[in-house]
C-alpha atoms as a PDB file:
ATOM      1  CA  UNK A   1      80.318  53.083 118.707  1.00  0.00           C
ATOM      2  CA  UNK A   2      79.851  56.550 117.734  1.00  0.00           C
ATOM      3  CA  UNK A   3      81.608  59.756 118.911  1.00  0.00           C
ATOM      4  CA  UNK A   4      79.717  63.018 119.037  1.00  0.00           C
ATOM      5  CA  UNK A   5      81.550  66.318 119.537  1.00  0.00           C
ATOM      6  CA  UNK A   6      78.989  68.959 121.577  1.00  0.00           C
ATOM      7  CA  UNK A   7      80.764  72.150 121.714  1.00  0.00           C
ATOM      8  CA  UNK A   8      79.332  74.587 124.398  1.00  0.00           C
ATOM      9  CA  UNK A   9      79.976  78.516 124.161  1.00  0.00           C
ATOM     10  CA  UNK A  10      79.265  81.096 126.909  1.00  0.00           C
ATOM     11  CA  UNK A  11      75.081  81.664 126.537  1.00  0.00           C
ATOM     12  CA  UNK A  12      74.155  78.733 124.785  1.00  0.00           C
ATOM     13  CA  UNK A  13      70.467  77.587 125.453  1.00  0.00           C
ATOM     14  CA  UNK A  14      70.620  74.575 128.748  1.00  0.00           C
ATOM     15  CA  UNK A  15      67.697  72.646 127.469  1.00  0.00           C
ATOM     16  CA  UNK A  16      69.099  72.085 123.964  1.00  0.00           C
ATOM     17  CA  UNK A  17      72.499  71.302 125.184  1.00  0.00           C
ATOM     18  CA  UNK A  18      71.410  68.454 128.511  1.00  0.00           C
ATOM     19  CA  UNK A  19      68.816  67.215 126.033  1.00  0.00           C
ATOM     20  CA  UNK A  20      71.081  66.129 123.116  1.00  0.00           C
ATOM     21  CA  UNK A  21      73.693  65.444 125.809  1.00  0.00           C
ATOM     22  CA  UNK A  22      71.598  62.773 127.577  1.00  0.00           C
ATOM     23  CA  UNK A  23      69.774  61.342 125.026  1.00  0.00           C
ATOM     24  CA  UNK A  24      72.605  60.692 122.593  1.00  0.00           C
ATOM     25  CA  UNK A  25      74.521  58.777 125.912  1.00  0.00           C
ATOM     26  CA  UNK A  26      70.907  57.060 126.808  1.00  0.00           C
ATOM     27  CA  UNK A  27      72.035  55.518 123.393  1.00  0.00           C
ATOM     28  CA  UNK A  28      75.085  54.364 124.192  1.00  0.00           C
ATOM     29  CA  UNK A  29      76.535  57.274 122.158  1.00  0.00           C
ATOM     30  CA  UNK A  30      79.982  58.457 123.313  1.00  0.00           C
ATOM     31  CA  UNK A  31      79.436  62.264 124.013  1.00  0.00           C
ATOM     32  CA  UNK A  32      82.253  64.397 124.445  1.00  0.00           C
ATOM     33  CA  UNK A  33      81.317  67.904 125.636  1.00  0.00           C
ATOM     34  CA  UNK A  34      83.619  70.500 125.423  1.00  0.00           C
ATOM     35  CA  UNK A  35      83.670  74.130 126.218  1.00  0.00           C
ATOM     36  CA  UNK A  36      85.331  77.005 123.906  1.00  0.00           C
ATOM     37  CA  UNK A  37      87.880  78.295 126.762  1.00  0.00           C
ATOM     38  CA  UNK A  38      88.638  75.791 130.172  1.00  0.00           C
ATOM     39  CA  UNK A  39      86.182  76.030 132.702  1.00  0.00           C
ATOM     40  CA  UNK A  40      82.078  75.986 133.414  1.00  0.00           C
ATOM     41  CA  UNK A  41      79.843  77.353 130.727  1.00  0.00           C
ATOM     42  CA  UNK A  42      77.188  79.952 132.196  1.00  0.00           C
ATOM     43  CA  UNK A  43      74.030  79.231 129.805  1.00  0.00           C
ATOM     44  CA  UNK A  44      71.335  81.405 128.735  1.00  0.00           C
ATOM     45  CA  UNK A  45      69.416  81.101 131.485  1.00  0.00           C
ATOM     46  CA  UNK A  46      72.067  81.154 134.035  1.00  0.00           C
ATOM     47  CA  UNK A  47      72.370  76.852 134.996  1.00  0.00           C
ATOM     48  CA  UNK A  48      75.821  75.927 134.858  1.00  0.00           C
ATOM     49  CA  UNK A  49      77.459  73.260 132.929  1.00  0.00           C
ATOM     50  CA  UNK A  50      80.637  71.569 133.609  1.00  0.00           C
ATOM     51  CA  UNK A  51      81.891  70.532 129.736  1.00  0.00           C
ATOM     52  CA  UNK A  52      84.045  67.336 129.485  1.00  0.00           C
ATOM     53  CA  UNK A  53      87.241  69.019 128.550  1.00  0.00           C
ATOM     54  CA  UNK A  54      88.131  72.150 126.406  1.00  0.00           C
ATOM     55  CA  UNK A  55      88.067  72.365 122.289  1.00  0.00           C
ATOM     56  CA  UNK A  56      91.307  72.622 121.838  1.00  0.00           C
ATOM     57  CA  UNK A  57      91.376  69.120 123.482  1.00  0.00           C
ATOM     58  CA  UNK A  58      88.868  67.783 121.660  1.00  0.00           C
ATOM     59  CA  UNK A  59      89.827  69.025 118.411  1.00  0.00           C
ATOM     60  CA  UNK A  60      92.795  66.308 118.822  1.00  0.00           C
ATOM     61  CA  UNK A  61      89.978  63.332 118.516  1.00  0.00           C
ATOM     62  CA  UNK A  62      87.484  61.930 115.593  1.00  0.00           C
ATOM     63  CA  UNK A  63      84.234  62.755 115.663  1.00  0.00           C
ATOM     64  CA  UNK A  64      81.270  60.951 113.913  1.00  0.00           C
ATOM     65  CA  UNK A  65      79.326  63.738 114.543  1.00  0.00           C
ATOM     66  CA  UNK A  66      79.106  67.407 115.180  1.00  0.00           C
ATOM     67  CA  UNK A  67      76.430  69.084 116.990  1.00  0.00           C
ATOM     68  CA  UNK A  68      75.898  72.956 118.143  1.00  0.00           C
ATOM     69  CA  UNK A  69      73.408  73.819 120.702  1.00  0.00           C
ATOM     70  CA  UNK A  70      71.761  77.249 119.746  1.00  0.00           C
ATOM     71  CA  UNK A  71      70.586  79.893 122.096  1.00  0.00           C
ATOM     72  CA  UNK A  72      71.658  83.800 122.302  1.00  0.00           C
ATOM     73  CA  UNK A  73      74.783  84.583 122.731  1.00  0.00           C
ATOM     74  CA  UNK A  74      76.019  80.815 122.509  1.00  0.00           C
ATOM     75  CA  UNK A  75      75.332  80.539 118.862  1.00  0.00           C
ATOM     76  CA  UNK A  76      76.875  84.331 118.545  1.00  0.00           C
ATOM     77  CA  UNK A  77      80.228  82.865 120.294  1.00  0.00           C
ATOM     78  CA  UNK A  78      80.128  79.436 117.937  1.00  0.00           C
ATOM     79  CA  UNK A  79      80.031  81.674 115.193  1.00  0.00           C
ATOM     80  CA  UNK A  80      82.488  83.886 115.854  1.00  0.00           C
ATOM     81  CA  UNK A  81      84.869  80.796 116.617  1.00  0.00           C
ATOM     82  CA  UNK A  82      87.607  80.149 113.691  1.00  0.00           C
ATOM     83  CA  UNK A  83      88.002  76.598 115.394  1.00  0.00           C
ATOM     84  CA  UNK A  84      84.461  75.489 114.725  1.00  0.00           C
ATOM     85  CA  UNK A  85      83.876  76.903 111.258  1.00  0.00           C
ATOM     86  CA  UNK A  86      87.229  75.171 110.059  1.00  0.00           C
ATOM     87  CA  UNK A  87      85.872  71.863 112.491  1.00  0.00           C
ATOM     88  CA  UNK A  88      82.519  71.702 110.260  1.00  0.00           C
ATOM     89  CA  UNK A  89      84.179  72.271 106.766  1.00  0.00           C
ATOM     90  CA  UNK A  90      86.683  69.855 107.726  1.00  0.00           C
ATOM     91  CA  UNK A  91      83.804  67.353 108.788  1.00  0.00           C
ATOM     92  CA  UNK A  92      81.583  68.059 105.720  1.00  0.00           C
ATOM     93  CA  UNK A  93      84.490  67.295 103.395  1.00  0.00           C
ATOM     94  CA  UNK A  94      85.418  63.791 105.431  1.00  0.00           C
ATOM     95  CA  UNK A  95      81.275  63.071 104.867  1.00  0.00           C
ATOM     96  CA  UNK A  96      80.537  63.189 108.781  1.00  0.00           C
ATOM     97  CA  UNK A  97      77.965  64.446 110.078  1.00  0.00           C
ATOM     98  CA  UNK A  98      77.093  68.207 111.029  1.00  0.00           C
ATOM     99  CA  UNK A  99      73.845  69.346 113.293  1.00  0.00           C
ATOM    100  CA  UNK A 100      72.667  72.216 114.660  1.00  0.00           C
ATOM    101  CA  UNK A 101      69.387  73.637 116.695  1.00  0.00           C
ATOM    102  CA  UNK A 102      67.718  76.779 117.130  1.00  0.00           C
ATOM    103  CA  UNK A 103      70.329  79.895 116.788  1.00  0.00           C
ATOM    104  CA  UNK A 104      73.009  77.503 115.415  1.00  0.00           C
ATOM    105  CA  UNK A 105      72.530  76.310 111.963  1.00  0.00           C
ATOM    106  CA  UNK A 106      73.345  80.528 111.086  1.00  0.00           C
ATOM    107  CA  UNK A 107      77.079  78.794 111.883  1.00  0.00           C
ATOM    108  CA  UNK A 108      76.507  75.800 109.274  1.00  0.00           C
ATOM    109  CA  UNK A 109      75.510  78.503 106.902  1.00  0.00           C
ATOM    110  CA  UNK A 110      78.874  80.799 108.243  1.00  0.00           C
ATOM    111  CA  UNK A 111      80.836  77.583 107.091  1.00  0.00           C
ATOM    112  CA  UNK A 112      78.846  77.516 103.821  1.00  0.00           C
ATOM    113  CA  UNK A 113      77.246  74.037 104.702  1.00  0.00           C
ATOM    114  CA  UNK A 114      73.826  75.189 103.622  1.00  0.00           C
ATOM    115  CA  UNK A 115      74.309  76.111 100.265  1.00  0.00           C
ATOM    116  CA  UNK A 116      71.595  74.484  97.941  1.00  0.00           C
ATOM    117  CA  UNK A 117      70.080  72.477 100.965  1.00  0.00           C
ATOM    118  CA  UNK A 118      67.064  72.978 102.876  1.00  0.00           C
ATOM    119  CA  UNK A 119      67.265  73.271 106.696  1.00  0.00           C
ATOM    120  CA  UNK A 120      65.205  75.043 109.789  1.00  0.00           C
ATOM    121  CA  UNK A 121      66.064  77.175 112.538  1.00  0.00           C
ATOM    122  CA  UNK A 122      64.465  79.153 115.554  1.00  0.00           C
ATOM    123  CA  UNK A 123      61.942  81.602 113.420  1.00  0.00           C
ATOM    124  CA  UNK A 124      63.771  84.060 111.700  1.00  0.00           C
ATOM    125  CA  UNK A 125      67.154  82.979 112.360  1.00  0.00           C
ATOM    126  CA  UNK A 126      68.049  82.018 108.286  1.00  0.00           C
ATOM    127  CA  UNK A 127      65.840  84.525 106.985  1.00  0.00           C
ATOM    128  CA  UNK A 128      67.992  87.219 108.066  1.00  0.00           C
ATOM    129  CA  UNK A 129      71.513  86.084 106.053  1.00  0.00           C
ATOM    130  CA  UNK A 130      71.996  85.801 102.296  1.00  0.00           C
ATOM    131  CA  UNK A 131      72.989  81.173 101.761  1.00  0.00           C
ATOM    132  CA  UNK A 132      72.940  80.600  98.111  1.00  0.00           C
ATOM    133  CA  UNK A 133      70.239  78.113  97.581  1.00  0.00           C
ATOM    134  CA  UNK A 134      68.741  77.777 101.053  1.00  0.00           C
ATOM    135  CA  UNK A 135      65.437  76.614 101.064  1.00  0.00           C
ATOM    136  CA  UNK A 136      64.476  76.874 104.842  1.00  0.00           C
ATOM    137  CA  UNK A 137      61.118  74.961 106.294  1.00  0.00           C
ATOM    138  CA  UNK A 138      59.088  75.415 108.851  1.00  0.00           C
ATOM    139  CA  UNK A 139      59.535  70.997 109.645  1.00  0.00           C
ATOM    140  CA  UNK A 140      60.233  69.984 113.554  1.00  0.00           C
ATOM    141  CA  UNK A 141      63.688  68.526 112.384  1.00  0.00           C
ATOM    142  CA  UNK A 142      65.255  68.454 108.791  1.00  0.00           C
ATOM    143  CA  UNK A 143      67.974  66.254 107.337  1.00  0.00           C
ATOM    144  CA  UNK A 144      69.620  66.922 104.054  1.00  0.00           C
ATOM    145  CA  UNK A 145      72.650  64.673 103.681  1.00  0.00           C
ATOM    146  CA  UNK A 146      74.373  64.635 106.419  1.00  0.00           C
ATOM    147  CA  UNK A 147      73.459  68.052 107.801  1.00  0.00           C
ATOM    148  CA  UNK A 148      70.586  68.102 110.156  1.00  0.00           C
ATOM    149  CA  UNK A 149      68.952  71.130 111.897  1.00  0.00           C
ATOM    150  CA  UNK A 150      66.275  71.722 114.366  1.00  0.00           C
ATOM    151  CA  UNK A 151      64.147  74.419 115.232  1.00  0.00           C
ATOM    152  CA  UNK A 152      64.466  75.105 119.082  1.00  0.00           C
ATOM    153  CA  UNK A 153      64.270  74.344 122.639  1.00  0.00           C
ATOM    154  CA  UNK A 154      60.637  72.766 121.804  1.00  0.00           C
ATOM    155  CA  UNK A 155      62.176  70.560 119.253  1.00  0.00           C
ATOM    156  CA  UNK A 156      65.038  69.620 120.989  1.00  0.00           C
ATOM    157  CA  UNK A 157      63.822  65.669 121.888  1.00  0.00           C
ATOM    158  CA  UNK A 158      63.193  64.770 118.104  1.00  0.00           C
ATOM    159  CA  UNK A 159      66.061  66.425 116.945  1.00  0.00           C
ATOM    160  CA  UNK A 160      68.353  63.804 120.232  1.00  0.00           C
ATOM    161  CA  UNK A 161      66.303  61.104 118.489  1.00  0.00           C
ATOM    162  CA  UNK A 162      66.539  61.706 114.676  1.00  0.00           C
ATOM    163  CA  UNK A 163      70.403  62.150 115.542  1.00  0.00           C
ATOM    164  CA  UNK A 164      70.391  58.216 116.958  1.00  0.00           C
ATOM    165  CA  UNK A 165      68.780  57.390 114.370  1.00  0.00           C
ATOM    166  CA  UNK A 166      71.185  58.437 111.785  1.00  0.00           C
ATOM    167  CA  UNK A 167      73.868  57.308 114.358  1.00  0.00           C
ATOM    168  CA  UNK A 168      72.737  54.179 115.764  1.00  0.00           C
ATOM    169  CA  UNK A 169      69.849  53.160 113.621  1.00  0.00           C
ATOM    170  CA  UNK A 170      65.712  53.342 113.903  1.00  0.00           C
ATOM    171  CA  UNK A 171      65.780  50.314 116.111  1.00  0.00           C
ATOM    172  CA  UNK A 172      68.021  52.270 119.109  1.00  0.00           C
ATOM    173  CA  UNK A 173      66.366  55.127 118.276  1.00  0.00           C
ATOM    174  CA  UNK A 174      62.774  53.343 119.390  1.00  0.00           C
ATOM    175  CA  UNK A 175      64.383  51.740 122.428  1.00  0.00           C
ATOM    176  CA  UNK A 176      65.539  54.954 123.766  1.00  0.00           C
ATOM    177  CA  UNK A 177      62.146  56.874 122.806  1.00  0.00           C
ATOM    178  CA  UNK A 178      60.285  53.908 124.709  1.00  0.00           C
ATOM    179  CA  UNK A 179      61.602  54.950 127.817  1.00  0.00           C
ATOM    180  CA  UNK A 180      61.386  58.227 127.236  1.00  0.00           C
ATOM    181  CA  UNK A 181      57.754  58.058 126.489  1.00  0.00           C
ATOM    182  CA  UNK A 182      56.466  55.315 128.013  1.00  0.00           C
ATOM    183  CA  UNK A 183      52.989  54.279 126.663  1.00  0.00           C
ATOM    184  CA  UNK A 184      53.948  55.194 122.981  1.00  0.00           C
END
């Protein structure tokens, strides 16, 4: 089964965080959330979210998968964070995956993941650094490797389900989509 890592920071956006939360486990993905310092994490728009346990904890287990929520200041506090940049170079060079929506993939371009690739963001977001290479899109969800980004809060259900499908394969990915849009 596959582990995903979900690191939560202080003011990260609550819909991109539950939704890749809960669809990943609707998979039978084993999520592990964890929060930069011990305790709740206060999102963006104030709902509260218990994490599973701390980084420092989870930066003691293997991961299949990394994957940042965005939002303002939670992608801000990500970035800032020594323990993430060195946990997605460290991923990258073990050829696991690395994901990020919204605010976040500015931190996959902090650890120099984007170089040469293309990848999306919340408007604006990539424009405004300097990535060698970066070709950035305007596409729903973009995979280029193994690095996958997403543009926002509005993307954030085809961004849970392109991540099963990389994960668990097109087949899961359908079953849990089924349910989640029944009729389709």
């Amino acid at each position: 089964m596959a582990r995903v890592l979900v690191p939560l920071a202080q003011g990260c956006e609550e819909m991109e965080a539950i939704t890749i939360i809960d669809v990943l486990r609707r998979a039978g993905i084993d999520v592990v959330s964890a929060g930069l310092e011990a305790g709740p994490v206060t999102c963006s728009r104030r709902n509260v979210i218990v994490p599973d346990t701390t980084l420092d904890e989870a930066l003691t287990q293997e991961f299949d998968m990394v994957v940042l929520p965005g939002g303002l200041p939670g992608a801000d506090h990500l970035n800032a964070d020594p323990r993430i940049i060195e946990l997605l170079q460290s991923m990258h060079a073990r050829g696991r995956y690395t994901a990020a929506i919204c605010a976040a993939p500015k931190v996959l371009a902090t650890a120099g993941l984007l170089d040469g690739r293309s990848a999306t963001s919340y408007p604006g977001v990539l424009d405004a650094i300097q990535v060698p290479g970066l070709r950035i899109t305007t596409d729903h969800v973009v995979e280029d490797d193994r690095v996958i980004t997403s543009q926002g809060p509005g993307t954030a259900m085809d961004f849970a389900l392109a991540l099963i499908d990389v994960l668990a394969g097109r087949a899961k990915r359908d079953q849990v989509e089924a349910g989640l849009r029944p009729g389709m």
